[in-house]
Protein backbone atom coordinates (compact mmCIF):
# COMPACT_ATOMS: atom_id res chain seq x y z
CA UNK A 1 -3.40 36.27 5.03
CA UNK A 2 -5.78 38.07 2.86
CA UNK A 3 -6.80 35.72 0.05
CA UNK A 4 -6.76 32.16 1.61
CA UNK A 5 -7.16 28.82 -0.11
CA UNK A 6 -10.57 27.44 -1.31
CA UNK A 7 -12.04 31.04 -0.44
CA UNK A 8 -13.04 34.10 -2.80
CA UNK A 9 -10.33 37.12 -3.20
CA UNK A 10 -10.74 40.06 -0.65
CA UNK A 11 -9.09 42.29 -3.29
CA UNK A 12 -10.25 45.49 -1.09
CA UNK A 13 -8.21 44.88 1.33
CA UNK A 14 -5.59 43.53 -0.23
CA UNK A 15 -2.25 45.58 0.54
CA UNK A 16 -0.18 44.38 -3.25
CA UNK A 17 -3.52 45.27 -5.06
CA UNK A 18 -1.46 47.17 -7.14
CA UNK A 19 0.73 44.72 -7.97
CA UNK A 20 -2.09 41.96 -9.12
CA UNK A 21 -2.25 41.05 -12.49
CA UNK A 22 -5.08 38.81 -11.06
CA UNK A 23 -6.48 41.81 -10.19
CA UNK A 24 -6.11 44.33 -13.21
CA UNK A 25 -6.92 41.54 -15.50
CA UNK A 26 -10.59 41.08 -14.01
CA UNK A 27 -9.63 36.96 -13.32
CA UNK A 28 -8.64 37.16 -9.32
CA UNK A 29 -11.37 35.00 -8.19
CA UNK A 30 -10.38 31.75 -10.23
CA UNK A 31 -6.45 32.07 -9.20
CA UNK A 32 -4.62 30.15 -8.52
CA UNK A 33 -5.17 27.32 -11.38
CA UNK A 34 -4.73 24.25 -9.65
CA UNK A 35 -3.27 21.62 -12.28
CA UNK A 36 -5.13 18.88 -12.59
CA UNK A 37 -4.09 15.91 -10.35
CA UNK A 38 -2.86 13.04 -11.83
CA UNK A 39 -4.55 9.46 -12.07
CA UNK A 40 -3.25 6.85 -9.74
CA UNK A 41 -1.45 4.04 -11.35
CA UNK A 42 -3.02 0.96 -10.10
CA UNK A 43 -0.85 -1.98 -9.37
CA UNK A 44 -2.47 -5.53 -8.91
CA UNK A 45 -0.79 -7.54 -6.06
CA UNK A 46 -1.33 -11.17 -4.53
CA UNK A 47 -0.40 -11.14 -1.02
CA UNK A 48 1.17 -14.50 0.91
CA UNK A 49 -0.04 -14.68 4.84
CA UNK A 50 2.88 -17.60 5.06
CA UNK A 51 2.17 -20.45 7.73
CA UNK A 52 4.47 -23.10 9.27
CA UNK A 53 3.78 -24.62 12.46
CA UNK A 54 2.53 -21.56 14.62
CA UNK A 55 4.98 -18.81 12.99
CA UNK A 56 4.34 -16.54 10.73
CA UNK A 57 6.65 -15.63 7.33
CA UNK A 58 7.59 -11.96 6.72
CA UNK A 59 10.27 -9.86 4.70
CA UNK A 60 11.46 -6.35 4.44
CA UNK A 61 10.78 -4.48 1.48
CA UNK A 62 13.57 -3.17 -1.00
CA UNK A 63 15.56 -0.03 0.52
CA UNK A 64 14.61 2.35 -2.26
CA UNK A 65 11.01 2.38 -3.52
CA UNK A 66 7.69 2.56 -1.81
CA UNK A 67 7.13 1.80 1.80
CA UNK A 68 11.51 1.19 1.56
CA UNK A 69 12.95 -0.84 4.11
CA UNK A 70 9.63 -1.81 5.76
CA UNK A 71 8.44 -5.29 6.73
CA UNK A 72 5.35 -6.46 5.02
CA UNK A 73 3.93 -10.22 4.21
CA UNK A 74 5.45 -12.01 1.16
CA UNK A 75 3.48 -10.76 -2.12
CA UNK A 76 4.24 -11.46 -5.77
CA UNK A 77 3.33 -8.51 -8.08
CA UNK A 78 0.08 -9.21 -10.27
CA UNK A 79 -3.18 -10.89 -9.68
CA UNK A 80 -2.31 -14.70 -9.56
CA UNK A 81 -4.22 -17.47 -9.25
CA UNK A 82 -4.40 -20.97 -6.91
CA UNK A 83 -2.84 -23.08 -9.60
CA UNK A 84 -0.58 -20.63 -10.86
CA UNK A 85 0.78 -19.52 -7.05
CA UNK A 86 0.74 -23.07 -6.18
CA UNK A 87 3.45 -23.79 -9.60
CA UNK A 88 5.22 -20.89 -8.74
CA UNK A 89 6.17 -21.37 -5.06
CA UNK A 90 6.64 -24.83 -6.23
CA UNK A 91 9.45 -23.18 -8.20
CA UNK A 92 11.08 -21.73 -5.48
CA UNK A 93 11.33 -25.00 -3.41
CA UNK A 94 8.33 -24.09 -1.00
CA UNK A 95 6.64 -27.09 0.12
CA UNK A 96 2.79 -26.36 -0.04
CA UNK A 97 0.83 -28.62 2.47
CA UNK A 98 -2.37 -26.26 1.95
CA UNK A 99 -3.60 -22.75 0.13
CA UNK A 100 -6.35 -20.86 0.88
CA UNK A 101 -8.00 -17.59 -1.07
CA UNK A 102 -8.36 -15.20 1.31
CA UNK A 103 -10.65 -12.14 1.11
CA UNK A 104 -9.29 -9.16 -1.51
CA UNK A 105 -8.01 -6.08 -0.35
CA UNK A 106 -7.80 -2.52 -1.60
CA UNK A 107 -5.15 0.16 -0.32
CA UNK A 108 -4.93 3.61 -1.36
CA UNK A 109 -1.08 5.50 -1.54
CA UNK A 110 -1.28 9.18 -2.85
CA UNK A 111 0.36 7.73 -6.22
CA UNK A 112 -0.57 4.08 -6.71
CA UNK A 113 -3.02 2.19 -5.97
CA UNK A 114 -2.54 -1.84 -4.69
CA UNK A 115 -5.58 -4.08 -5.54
CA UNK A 116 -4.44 -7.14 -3.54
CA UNK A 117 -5.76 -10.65 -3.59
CA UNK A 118 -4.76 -13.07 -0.86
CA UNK A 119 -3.72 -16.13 0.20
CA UNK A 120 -3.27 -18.22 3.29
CA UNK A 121 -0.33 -20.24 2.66
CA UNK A 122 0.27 -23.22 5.02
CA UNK A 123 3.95 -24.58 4.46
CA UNK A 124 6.15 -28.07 5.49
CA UNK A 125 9.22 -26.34 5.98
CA UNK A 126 10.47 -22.74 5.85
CA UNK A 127 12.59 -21.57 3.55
CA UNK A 128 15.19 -19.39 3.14
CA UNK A 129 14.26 -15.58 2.72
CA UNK A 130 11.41 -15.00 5.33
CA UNK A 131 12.04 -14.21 8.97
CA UNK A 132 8.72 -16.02 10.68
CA UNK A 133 7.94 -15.09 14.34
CA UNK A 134 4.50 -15.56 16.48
CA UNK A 135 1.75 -13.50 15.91
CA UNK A 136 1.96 -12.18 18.95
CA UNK A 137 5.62 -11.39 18.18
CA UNK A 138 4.18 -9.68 14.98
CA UNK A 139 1.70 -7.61 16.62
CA UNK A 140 4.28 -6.26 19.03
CA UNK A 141 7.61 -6.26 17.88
CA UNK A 142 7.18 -5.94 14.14
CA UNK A 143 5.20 -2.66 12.23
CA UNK A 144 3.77 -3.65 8.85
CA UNK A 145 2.48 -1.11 6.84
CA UNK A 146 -1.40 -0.76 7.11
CA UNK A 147 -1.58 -2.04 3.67
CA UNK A 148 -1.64 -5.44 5.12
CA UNK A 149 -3.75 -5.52 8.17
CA UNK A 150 -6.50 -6.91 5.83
CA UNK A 151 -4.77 -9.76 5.71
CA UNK A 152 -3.71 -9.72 9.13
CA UNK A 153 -7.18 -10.13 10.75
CA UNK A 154 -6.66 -13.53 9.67
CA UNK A 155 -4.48 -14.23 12.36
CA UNK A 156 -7.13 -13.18 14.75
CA UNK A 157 -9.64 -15.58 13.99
């Protein structure tokens, strides 16, 4: 507990002195060398707040990966716009009766970075693949990540 982190050596009192290279070699007061931290990869997401009737859609996430096994609102990965989302959930047999841009989101992990955009997603039917339950449900039963709450507040308005 003689030299401590972020502070300058106490080489006089230190009892492996001796031992220092640090030391002998006149460089004590800029060890350790810290490597350089590495830049966050940044991931672009578009995240679904899925509507039918008063329910809302949710899924878990993979089992291996980031935030493994958790439950989190539907998202498709890269920045995607009305038109595009609108063909694409088309594709998957999701009946769109209205789509709304929500307000962007940023969340920092240690290692990545999510820049999410959003979108309110009002649907017919629901299909297979989400588990939908009330919000109040959601807020109580259910723990998203706090990756999503941006999107979330939504539900509180």
């Amino acid at each position: 507990m003689v030299c401590l982190p972020n502070g300058a050596p106490r080489c006089g009192s230190c009892p492996v002195q001796h031992l220092c290279l640090g030391y002998h070699h006149g460089h004590a007061e800029i060890l350790p060398v810290r490597a350089a931290k590495r830049a966050r990869r940044i991931e672009e997401r578009t995240v679904l707040l899925v509507r039918c009737g008063e329910e809302v859609g949710i899924c878990r996430r993979p089992k291996t990966g980031l935030l493994a096994g958790l439950w989190e609102l539907p998202s498709l990965e890269g920045k995607t716009g009305a038109d595009e989302l609108r063909a694409r959930l088309s594709a998957r047999g999701w009946q769109v009766e209205k789509l709304l841009s929500l307000r962007g989101a940023k969340h920092v992990f240690t290692h990545v970075e999510w820049h999410m955009s959003g979108f309110e997603v009002t649907l017919a039917e629901k299909p297979e693949g989400l588990t939908f339950v009330t919000p109040q449900a959601l807020r109580e039963s259910y723990a998203l990540p706090s990756a999503f709450r941006a999107f979330l507040s939504v539900l509180e308005e």
